[in-house]
PDB file of N, CA and C in Angstrom:
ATOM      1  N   UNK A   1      35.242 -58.414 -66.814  1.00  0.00           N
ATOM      2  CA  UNK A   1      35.713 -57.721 -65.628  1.00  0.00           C
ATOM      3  C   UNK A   1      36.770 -58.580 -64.929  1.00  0.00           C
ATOM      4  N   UNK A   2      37.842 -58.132 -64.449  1.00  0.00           N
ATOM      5  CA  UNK A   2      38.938 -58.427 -63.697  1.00  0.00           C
ATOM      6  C   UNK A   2      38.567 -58.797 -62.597  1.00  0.00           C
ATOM      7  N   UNK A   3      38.805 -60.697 -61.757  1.00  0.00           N
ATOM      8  CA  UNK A   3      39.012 -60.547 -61.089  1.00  0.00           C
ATOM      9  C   UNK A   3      40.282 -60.107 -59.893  1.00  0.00           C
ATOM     10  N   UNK A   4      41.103 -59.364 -60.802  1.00  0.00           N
ATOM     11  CA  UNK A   4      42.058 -59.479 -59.879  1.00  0.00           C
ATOM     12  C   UNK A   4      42.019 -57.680 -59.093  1.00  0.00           C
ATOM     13  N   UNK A   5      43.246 -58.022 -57.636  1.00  0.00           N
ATOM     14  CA  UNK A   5      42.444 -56.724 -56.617  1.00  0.00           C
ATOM     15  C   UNK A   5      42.952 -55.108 -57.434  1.00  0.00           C
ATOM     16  N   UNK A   6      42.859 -54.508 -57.260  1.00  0.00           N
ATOM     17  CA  UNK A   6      43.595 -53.163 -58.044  1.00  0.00           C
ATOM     18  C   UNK A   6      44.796 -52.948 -56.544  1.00  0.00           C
ATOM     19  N   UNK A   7      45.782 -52.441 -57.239  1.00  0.00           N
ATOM     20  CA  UNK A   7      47.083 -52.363 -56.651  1.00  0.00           C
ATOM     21  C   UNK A   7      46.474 -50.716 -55.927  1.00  0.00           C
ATOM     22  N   UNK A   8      46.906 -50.401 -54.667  1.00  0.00           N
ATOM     23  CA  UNK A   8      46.540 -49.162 -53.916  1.00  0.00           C
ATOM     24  C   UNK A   8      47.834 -48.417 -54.451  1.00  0.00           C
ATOM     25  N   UNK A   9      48.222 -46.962 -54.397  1.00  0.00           N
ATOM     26  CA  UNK A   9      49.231 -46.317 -54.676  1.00  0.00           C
ATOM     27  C   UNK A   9      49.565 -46.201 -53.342  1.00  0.00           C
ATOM     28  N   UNK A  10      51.119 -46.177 -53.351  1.00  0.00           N
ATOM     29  CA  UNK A  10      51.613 -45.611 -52.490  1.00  0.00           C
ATOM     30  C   UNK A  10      51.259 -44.099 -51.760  1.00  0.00           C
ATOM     31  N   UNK A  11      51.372 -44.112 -50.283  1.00  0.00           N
ATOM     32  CA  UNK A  11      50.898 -43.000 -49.978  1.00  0.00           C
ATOM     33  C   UNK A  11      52.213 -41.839 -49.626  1.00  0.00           C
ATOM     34  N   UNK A  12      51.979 -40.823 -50.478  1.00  0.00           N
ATOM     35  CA  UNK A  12      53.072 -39.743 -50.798  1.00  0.00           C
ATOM     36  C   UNK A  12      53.802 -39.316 -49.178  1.00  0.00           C
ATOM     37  N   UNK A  13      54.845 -39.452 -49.011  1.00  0.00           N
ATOM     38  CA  UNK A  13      56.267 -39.303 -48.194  1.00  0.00           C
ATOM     39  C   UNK A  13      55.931 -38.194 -47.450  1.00  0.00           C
ATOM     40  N   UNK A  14      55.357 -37.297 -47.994  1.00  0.00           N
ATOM     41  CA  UNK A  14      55.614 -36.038 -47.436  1.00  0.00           C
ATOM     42  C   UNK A  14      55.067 -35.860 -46.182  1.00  0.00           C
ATOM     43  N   UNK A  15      55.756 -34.735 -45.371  1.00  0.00           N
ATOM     44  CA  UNK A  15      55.274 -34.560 -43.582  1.00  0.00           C
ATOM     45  C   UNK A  15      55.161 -32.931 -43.371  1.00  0.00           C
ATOM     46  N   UNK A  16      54.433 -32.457 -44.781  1.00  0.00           N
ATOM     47  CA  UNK A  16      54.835 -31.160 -44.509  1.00  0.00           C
ATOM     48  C   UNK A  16      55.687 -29.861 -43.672  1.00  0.00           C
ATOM     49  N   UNK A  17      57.196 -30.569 -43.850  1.00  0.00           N
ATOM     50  CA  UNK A  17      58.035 -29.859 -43.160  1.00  0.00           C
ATOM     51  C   UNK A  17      59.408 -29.553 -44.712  1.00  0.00           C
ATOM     52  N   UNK A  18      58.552 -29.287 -45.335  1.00  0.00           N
ATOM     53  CA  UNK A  18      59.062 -29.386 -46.904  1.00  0.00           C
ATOM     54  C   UNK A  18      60.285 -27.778 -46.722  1.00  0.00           C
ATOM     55  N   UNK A  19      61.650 -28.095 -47.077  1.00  0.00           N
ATOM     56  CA  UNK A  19      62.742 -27.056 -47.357  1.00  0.00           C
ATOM     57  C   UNK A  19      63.659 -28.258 -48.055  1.00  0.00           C
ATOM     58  N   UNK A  20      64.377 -27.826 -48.609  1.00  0.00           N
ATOM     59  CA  UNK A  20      64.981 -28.065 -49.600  1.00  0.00           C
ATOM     60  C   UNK A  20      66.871 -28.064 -48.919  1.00  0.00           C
ATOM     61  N   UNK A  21      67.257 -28.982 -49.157  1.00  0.00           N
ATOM     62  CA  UNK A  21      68.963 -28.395 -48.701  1.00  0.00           C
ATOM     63  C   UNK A  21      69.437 -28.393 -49.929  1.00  0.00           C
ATOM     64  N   UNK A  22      70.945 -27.949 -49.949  1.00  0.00           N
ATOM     65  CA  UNK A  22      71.429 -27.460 -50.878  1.00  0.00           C
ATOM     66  C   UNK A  22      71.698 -28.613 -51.956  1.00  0.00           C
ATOM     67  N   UNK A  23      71.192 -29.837 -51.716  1.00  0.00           N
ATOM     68  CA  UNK A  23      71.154 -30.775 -52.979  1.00  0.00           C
ATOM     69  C   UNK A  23      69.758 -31.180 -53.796  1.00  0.00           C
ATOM     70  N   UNK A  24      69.114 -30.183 -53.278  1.00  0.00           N
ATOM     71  CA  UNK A  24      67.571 -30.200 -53.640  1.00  0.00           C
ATOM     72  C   UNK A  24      66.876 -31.257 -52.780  1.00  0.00           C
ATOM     73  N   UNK A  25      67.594 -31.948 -51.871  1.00  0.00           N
ATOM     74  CA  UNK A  25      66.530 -32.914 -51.437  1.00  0.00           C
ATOM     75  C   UNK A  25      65.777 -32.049 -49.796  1.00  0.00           C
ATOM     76  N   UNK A  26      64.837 -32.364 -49.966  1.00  0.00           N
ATOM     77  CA  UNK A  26      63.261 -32.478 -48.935  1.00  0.00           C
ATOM     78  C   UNK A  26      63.915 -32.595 -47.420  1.00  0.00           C
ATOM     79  N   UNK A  27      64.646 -32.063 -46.549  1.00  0.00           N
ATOM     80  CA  UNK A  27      64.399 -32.157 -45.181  1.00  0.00           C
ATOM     81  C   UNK A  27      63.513 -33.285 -44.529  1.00  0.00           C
ATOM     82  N   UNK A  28      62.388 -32.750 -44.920  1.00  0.00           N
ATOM     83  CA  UNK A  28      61.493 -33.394 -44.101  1.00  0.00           C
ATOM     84  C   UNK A  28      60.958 -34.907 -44.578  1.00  0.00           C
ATOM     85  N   UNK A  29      61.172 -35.110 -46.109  1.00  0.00           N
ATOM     86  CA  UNK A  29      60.231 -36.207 -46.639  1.00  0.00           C
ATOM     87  C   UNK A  29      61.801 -36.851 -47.252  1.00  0.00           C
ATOM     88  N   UNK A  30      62.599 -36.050 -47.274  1.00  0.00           N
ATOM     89  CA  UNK A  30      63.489 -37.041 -48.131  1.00  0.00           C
ATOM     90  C   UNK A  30      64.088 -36.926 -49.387  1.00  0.00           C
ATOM     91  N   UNK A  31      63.030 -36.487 -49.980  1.00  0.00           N
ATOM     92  CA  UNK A  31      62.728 -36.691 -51.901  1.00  0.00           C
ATOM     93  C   UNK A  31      63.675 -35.625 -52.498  1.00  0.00           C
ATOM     94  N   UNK A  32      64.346 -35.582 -53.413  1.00  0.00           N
ATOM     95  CA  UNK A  32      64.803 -34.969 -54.581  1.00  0.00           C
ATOM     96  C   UNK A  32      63.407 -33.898 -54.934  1.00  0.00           C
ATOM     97  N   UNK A  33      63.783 -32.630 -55.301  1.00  0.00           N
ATOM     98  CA  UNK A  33      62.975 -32.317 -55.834  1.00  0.00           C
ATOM     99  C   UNK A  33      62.388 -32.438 -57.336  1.00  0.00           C
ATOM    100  N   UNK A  34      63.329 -33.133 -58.056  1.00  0.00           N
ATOM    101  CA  UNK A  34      62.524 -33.706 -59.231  1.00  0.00           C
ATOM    102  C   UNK A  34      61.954 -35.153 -58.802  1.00  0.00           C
ATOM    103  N   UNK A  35      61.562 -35.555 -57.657  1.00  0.00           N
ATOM    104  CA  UNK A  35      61.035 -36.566 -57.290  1.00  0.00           C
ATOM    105  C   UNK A  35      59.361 -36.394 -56.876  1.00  0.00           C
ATOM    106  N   UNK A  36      59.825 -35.364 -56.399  1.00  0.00           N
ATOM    107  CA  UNK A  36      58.646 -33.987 -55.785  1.00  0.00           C
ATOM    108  C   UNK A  36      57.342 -33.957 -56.970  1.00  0.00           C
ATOM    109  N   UNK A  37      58.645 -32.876 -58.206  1.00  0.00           N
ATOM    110  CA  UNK A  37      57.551 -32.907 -59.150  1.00  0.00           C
ATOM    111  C   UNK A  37      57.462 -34.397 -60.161  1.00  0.00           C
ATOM    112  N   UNK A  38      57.779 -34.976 -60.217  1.00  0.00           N
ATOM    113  CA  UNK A  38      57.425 -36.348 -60.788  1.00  0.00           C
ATOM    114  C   UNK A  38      56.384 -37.038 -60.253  1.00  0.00           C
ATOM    115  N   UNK A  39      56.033 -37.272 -58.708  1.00  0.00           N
ATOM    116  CA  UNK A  39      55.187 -37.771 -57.920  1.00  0.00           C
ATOM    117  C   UNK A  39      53.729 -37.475 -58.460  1.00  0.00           C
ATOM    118  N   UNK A  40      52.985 -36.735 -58.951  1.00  0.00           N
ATOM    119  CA  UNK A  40      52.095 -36.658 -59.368  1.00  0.00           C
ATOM    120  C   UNK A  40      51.156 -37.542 -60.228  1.00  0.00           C
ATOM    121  N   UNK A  41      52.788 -37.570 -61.139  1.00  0.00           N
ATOM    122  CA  UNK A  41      52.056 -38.507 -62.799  1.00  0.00           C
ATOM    123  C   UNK A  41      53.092 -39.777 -62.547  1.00  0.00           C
ATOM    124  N   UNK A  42      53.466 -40.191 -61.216  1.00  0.00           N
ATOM    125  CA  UNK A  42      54.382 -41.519 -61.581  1.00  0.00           C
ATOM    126  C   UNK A  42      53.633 -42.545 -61.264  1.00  0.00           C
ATOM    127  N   UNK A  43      53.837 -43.772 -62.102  1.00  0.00           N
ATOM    128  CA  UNK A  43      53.433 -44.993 -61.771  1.00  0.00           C
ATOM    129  C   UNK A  43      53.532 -45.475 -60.174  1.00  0.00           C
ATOM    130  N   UNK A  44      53.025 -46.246 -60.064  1.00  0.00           N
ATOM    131  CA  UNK A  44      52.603 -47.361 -58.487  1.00  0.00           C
ATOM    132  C   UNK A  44      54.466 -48.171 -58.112  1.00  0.00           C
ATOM    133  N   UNK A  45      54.849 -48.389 -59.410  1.00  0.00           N
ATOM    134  CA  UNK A  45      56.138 -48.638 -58.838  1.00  0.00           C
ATOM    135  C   UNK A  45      57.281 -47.856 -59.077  1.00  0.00           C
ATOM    136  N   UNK A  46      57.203 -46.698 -59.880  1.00  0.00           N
ATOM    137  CA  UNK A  46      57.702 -45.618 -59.881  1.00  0.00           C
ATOM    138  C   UNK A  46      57.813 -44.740 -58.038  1.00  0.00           C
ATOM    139  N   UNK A  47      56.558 -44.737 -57.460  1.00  0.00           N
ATOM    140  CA  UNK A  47      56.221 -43.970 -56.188  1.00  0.00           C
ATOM    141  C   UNK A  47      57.393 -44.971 -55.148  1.00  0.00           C
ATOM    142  N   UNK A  48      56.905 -46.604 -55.655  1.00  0.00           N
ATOM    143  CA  UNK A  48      57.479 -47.521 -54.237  1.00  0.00           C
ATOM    144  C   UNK A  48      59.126 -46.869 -53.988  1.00  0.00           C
ATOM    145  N   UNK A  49      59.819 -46.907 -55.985  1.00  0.00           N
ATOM    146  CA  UNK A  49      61.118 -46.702 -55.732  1.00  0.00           C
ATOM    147  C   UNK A  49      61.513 -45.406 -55.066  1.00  0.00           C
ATOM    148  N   UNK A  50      60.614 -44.427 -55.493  1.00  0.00           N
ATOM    149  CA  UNK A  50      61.296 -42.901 -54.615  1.00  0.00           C
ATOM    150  C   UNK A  50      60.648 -43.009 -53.086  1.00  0.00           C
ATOM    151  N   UNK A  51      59.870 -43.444 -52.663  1.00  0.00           N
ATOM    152  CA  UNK A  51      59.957 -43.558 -51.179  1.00  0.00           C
ATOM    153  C   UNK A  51      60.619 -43.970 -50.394  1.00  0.00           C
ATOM    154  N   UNK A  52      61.350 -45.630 -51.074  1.00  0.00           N
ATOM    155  CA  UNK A  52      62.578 -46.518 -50.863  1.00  0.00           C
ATOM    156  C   UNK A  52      63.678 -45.600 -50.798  1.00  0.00           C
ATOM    157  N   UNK A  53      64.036 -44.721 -52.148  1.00  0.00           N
ATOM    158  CA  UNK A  53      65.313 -43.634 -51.753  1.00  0.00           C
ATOM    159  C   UNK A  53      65.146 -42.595 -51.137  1.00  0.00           C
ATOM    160  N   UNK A  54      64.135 -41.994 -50.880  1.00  0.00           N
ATOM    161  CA  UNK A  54      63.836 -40.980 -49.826  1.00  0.00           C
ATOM    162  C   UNK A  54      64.153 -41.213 -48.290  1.00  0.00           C
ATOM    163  N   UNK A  55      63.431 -43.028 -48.100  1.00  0.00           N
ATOM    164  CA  UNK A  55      64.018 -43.740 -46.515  1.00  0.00           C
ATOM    165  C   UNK A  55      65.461 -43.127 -46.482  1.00  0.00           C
ATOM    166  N   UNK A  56      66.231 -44.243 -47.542  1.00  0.00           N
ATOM    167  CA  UNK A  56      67.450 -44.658 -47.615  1.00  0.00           C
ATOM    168  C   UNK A  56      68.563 -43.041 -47.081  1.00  0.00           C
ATOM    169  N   UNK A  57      68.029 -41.619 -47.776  1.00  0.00           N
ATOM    170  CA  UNK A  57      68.426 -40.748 -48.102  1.00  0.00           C
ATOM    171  C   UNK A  57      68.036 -40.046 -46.479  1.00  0.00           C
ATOM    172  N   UNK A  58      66.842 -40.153 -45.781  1.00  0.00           N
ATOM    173  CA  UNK A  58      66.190 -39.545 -44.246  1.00  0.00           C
ATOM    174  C   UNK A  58      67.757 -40.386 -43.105  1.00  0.00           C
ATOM    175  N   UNK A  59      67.541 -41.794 -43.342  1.00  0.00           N
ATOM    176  CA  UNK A  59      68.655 -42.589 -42.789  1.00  0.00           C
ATOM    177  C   UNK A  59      70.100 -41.984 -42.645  1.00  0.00           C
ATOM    178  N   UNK A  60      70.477 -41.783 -44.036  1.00  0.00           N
ATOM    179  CA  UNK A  60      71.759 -41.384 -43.809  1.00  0.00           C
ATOM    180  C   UNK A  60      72.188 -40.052 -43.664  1.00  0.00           C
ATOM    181  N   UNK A  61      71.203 -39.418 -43.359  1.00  0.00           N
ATOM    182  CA  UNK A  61      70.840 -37.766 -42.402  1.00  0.00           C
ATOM    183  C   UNK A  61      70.731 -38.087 -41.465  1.00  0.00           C
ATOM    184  N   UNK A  62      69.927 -39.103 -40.586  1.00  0.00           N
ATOM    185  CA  UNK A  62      70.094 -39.440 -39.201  1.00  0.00           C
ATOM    186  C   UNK A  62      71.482 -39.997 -38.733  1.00  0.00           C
ATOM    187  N   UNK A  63      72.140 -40.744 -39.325  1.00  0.00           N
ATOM    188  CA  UNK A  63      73.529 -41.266 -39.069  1.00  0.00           C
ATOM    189  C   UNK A  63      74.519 -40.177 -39.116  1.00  0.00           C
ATOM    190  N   UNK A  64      74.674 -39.124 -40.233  1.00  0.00           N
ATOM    191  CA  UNK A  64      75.647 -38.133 -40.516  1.00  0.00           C
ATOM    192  C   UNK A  64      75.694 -37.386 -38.849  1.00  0.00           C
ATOM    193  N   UNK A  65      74.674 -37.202 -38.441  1.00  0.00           N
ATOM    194  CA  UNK A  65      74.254 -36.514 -37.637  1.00  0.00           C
ATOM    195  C   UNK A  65      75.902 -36.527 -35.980  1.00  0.00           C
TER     196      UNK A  65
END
């Protein structure tokens, strides 16, 4: 048996205010919608990177603004 700790998953982006703009990305969470459906079956550092571009992507919707 392992002592080492088990890694927690990231906890999914979403803020249920889910619409889509015309580049497929998430309003409300950010995400691409093939990010959307990928999230399910993606790895622990698969999740870190699309939350990282989801920020990055919410950010520069607040700035455009």
């Amino acid at each position: 048996m392992s002592s080492e700790p088990t890694e927690r998953p990231p906890q999914s982006p979403c803020r249920r205010q889910c619409c889509l703009d015309e580049h497929d990305q998430c309003l409300g969470c950010g995400r691409t919608l093939q990010e959307i459906l990928d999230w399910g079956t993606a790895d622990n550092a698969r999740r870190r990177l699309i939350c990282q571009a989801a920020e990055q992507r919410l950010q520069q919707r607040r700035q455009a603004r």
